[in-house]
C-alpha atoms as a PDB file:
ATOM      1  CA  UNK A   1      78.800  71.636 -60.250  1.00  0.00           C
ATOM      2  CA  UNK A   2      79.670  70.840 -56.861  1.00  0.00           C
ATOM      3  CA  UNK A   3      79.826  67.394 -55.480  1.00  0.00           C
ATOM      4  CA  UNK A   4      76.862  67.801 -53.313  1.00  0.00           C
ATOM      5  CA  UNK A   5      74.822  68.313 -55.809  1.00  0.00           C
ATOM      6  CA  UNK A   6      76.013  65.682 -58.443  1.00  0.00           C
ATOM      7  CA  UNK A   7      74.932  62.930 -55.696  1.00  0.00           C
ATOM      8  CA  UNK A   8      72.002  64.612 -55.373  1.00  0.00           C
ATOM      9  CA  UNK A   9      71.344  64.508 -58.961  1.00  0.00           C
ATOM     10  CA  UNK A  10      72.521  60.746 -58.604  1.00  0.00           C
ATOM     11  CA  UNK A  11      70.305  59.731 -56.261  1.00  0.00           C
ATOM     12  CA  UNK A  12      67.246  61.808 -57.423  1.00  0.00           C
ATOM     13  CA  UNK A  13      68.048  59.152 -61.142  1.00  0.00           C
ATOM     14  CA  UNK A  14      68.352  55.879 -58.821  1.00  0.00           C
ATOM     15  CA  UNK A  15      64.332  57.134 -57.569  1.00  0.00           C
ATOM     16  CA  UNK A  16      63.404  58.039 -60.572  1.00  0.00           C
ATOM     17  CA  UNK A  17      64.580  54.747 -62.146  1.00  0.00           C
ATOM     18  CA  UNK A  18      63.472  52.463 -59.662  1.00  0.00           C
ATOM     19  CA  UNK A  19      59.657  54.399 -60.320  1.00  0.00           C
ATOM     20  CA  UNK A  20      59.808  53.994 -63.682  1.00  0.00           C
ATOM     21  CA  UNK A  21      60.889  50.094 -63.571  1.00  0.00           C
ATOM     22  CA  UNK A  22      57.957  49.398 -61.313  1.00  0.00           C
ATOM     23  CA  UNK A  23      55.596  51.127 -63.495  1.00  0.00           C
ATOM     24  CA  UNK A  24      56.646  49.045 -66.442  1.00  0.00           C
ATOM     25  CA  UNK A  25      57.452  45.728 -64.503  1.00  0.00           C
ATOM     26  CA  UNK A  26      53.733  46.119 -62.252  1.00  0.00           C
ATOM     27  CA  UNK A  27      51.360  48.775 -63.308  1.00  0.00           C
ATOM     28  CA  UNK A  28      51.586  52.820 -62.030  1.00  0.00           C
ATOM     29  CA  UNK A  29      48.852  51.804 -59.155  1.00  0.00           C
ATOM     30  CA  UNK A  30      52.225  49.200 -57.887  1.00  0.00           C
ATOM     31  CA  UNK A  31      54.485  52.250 -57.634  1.00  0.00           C
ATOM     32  CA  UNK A  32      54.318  52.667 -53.908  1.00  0.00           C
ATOM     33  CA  UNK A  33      56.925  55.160 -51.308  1.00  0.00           C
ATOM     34  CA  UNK A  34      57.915  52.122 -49.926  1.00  0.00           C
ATOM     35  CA  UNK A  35      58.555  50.063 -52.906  1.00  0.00           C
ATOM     36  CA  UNK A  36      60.526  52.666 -54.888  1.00  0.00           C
ATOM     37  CA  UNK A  37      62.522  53.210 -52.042  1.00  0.00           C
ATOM     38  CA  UNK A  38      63.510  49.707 -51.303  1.00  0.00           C
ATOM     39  CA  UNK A  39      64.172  48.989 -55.056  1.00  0.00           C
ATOM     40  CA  UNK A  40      66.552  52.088 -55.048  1.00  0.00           C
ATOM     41  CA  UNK A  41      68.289  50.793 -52.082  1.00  0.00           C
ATOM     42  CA  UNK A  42      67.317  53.590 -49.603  1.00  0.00           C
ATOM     43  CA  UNK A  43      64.409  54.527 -46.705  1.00  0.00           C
ATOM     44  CA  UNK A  44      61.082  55.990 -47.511  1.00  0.00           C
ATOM     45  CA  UNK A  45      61.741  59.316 -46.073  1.00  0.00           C
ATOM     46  CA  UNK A  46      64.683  59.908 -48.082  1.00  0.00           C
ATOM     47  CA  UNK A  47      62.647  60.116 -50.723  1.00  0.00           C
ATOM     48  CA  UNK A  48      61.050  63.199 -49.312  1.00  0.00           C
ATOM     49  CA  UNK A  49      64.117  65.151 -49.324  1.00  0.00           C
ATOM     50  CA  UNK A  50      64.191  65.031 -53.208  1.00  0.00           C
ATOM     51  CA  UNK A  51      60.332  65.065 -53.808  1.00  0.00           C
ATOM     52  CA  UNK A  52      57.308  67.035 -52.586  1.00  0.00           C
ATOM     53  CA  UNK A  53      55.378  63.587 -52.600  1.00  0.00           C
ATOM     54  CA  UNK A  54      54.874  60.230 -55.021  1.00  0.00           C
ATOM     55  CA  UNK A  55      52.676  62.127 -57.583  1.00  0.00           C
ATOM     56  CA  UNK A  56      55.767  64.618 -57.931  1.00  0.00           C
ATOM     57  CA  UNK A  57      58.199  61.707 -58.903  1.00  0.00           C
ATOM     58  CA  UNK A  58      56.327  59.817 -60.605  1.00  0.00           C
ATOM     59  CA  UNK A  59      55.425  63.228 -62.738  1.00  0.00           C
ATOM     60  CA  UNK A  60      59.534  62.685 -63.677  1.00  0.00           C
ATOM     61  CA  UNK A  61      59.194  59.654 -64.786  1.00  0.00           C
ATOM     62  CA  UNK A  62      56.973  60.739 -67.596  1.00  0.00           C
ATOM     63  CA  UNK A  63      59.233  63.267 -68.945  1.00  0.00           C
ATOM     64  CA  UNK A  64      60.577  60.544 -71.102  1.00  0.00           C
ATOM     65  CA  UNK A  65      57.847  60.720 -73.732  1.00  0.00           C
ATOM     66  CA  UNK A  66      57.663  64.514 -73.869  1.00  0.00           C
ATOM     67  CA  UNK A  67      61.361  63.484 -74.631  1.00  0.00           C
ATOM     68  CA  UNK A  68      60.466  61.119 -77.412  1.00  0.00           C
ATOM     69  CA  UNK A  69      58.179  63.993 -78.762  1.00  0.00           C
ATOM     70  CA  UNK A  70      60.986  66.562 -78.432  1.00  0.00           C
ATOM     71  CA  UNK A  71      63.064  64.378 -80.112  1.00  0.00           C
ATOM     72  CA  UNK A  72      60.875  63.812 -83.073  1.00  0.00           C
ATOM     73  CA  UNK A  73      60.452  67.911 -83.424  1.00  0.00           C
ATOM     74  CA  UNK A  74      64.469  68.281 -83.706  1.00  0.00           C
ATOM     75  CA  UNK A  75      64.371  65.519 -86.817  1.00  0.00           C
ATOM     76  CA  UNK A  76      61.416  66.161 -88.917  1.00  0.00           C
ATOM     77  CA  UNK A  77      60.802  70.010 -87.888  1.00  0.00           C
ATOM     78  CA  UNK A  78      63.536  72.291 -90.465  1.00  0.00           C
ATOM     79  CA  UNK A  79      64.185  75.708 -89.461  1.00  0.00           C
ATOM     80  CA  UNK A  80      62.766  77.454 -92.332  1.00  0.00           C
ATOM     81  CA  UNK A  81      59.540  75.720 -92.140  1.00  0.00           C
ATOM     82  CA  UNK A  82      56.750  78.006 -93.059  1.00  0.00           C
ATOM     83  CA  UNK A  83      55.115  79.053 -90.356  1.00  0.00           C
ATOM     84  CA  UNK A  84      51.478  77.361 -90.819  1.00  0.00           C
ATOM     85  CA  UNK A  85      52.814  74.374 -91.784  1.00  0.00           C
ATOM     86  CA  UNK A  86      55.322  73.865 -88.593  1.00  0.00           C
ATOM     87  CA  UNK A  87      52.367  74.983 -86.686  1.00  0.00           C
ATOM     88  CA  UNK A  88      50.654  71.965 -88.296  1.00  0.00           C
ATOM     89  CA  UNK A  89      53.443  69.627 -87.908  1.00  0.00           C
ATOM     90  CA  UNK A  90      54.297  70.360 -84.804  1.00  0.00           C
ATOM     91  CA  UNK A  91      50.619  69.695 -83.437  1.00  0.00           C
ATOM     92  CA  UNK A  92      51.120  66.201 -85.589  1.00  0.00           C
ATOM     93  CA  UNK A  93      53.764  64.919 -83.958  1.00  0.00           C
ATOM     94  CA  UNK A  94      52.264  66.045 -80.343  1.00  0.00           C
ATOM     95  CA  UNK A  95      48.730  64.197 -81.039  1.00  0.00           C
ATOM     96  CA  UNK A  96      50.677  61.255 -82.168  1.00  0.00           C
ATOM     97  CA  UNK A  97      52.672  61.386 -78.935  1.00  0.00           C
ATOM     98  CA  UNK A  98      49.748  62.057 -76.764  1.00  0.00           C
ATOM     99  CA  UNK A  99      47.682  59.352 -78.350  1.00  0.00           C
ATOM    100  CA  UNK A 100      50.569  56.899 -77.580  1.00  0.00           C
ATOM    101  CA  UNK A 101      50.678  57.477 -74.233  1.00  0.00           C
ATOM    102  CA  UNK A 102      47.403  59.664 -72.824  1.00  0.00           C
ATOM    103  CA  UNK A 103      47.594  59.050 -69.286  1.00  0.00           C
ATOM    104  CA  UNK A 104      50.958  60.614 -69.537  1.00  0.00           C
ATOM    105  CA  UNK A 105      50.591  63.630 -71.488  1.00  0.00           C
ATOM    106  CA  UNK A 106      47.264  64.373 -69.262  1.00  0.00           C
ATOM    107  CA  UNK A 107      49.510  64.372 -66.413  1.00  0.00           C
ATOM    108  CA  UNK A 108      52.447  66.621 -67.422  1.00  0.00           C
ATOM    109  CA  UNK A 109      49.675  68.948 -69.233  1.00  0.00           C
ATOM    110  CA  UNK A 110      46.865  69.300 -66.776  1.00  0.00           C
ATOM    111  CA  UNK A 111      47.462  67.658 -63.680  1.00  0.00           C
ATOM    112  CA  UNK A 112      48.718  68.925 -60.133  1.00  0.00           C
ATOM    113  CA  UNK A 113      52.412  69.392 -61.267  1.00  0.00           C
ATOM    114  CA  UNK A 114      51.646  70.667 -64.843  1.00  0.00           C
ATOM    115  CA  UNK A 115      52.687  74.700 -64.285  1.00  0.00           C
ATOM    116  CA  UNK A 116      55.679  73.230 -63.019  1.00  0.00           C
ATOM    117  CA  UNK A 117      56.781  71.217 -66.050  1.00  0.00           C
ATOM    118  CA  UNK A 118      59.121  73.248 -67.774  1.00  0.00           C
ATOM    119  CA  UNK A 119      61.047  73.494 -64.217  1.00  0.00           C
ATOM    120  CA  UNK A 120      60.603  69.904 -63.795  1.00  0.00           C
ATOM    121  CA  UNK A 121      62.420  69.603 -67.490  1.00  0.00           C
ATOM    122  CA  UNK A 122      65.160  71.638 -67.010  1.00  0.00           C
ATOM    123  CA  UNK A 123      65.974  69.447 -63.423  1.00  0.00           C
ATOM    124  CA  UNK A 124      65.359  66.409 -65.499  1.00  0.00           C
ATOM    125  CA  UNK A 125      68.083  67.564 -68.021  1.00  0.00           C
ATOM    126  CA  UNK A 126      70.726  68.186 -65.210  1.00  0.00           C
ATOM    127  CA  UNK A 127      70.171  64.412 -64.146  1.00  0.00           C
ATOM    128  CA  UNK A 128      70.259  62.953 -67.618  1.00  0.00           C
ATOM    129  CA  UNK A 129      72.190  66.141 -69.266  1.00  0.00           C
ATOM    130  CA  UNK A 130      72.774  63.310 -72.320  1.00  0.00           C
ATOM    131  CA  UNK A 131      69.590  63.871 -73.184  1.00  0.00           C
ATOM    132  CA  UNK A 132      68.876  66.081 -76.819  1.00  0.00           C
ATOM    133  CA  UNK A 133      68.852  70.128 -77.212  1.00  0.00           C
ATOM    134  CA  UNK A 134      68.018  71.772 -80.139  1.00  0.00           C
ATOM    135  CA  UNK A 135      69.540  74.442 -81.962  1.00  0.00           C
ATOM    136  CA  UNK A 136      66.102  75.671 -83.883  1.00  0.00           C
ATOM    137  CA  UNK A 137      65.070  78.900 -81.843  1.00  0.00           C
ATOM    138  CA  UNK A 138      61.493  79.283 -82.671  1.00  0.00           C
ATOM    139  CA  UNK A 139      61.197  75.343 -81.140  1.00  0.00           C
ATOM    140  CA  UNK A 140      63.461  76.185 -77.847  1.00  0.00           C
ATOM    141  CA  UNK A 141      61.512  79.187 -77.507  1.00  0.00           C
ATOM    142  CA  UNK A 142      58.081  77.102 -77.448  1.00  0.00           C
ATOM    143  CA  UNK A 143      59.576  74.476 -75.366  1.00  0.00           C
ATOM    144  CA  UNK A 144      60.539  76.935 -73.312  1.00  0.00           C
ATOM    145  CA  UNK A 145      57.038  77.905 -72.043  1.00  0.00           C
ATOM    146  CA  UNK A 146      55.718  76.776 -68.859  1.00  0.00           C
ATOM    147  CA  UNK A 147      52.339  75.868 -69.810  1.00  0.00           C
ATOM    148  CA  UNK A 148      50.576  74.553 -72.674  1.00  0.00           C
ATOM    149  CA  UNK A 149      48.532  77.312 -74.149  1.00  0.00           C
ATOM    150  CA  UNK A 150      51.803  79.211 -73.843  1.00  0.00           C
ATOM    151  CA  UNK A 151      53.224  76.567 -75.620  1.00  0.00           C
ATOM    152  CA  UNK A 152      50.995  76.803 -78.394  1.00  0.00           C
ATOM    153  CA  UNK A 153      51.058  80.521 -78.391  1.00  0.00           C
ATOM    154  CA  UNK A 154      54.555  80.509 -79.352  1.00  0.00           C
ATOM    155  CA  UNK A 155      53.529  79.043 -82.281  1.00  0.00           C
ATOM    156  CA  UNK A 156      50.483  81.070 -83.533  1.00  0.00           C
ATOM    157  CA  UNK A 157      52.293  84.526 -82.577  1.00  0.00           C
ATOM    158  CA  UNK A 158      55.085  83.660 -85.307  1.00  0.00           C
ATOM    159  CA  UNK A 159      51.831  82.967 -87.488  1.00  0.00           C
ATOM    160  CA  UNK A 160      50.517  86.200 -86.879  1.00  0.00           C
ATOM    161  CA  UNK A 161      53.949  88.346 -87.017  1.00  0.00           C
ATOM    162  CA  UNK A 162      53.790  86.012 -90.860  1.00  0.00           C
ATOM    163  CA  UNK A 163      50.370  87.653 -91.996  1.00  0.00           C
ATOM    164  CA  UNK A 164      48.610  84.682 -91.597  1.00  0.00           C
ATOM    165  CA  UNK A 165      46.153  85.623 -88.838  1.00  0.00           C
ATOM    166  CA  UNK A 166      44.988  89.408 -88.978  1.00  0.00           C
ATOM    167  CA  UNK A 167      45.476  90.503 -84.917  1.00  0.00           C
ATOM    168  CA  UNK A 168      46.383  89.266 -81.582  1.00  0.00           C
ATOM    169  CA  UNK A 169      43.410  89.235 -79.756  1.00  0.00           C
ATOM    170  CA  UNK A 170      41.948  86.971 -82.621  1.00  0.00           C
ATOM    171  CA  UNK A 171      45.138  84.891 -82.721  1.00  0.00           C
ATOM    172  CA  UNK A 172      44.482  84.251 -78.823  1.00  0.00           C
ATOM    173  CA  UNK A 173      41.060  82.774 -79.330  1.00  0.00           C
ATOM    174  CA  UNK A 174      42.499  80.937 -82.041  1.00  0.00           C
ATOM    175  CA  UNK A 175      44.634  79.258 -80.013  1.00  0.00           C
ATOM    176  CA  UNK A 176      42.751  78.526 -77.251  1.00  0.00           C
ATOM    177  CA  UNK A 177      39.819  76.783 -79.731  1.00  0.00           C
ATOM    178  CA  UNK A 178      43.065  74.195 -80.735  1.00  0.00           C
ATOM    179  CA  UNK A 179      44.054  73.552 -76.979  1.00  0.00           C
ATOM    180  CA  UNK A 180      40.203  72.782 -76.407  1.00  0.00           C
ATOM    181  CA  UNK A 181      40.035  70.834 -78.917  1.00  0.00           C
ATOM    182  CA  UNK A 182      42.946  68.896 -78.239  1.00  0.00           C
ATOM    183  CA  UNK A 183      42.143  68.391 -74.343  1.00  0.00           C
ATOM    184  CA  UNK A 184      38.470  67.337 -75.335  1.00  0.00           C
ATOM    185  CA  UNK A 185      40.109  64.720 -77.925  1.00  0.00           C
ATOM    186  CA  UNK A 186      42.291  63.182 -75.253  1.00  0.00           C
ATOM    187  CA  UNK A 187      39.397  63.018 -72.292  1.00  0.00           C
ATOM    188  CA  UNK A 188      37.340  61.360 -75.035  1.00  0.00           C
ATOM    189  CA  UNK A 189      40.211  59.011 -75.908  1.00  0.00           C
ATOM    190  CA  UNK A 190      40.469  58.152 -71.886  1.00  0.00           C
ATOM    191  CA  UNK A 191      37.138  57.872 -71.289  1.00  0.00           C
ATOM    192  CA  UNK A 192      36.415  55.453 -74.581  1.00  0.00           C
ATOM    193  CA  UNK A 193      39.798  53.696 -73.763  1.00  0.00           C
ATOM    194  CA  UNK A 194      40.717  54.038 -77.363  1.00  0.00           C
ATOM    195  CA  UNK A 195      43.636  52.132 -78.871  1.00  0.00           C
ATOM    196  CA  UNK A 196      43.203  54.828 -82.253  1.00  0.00           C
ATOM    197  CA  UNK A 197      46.111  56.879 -82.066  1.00  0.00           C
ATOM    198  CA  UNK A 198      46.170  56.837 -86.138  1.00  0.00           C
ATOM    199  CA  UNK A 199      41.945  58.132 -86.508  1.00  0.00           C
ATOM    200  CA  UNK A 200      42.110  60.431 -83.345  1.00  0.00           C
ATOM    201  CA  UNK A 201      45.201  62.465 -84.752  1.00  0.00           C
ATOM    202  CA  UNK A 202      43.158  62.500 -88.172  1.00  0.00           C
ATOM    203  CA  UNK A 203      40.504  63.400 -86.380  1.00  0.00           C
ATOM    204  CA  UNK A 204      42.007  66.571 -84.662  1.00  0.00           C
ATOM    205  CA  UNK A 205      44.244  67.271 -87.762  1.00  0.00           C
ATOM    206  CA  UNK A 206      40.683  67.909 -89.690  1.00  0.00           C
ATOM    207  CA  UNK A 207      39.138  70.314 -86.735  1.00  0.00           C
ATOM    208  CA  UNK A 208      42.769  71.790 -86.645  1.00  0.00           C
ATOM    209  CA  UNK A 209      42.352  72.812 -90.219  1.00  0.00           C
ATOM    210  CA  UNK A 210      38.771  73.889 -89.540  1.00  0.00           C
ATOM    211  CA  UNK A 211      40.224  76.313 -86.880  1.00  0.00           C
ATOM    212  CA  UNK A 212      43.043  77.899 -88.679  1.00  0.00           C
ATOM    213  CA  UNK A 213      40.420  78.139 -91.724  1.00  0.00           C
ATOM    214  CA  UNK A 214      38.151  80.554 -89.091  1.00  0.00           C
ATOM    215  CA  UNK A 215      41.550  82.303 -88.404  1.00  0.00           C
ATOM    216  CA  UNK A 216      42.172  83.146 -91.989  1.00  0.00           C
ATOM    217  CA  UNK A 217      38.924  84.309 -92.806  1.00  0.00           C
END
């Protein structure tokens, strides 16, 4: 890596940093151009020649939790999990994670910069390359997808190739009833301003099973 591009690296952290601090410190609505700039010691426009604009940024900052949920998939996810079930657990872990912190996973899921997120993780890697990698192949290779029905996909295919659902096309519409559900779960849990993470991922976890039940039959 070439010194250019370790200071840019650098100095893409010290923005990214200085969002996240005023996000926690005043509230996301606080997290001006100007502010982050002056708190990371440079001039608004610099900013521009690292991001396309404030939503893109701040979009970085939330990479953290997908870390946190990435995290938790590497400890509690063994290799030779059976398929179904790590298809289970995996959706677990990510409800849990979403229900934590909604406005979050709305945004790197299904906002402006979503199709862009596994790009966005791969850049957020080289600035913190500290960060955790896995060596489980059937999680890289879902991680690796660039949107969240691919995501997902990943996950159901190795169900199918298993026996477990009878075709593709069905498999498909399977897994587009548990991305549905799971997006109509989290605008509910926005809208209500829940504090439930523990009934909502109960919740879902029952209509889960009633979807892979409709698979299987």
């Amino acid at each position: 890596m070439t010194e250019l591009s370790i200071k840019r690296l650098r100095t893409m952290a010290y923005f990214i940093t200085a969002a996240d601090e005023i996000i926690q410190e005043e509230g996301i609505e606080k997290a001006t151009i100007r502010k982050i700039a002056k708190r990371a010691g440079y001039n608004s426009a610099t900013i521009y020649n690292y991001f396309n604009d404030l939503e893109h940024l701040i979009f970085f900052t939330k990479i953290s939790h997908l870390e946190i949920y990435k995290t938790r998939l590497y400890e509690e996810i063994p290799d030779d999990l059976d398929p179904l079930d790590e298809l289970k657990k995996v959706f677990r872990i990510f409800v849990e994670e979403t229900f934590k912190n909604p406005y979050d996973f709305y945004d790197l899921f299904f906002s402006k910069y979503s199709l862009q997120l596994n790009e966005t993780v791969t850049l957020y890697h080289k600035i913190y390359p500290e960060r955790l990698e896995t060596e489980n192949k059937r999680l890289k290779a879902m991680l690796s997808k660039n949107d969240i029905y691919k995501r997902n996909m990943a996950l159901v295919d190795n169900c199918v190739e298993n026996g477990y659902f009878p075709n593709k096309e069905d498999a498909e519409r399977i897994n587009e009833l548990m991305i549905l559900t799971y997006s109509g779960l989290l605008n509910r849990y926005l809208e209500t301003e829940s504090k439930d993470v523990e009934g909502y991922t109960d919740k879902f976890m029952v209509y889960l099973d009633m979807i892979i039940k409709l698979g299987l039959s």
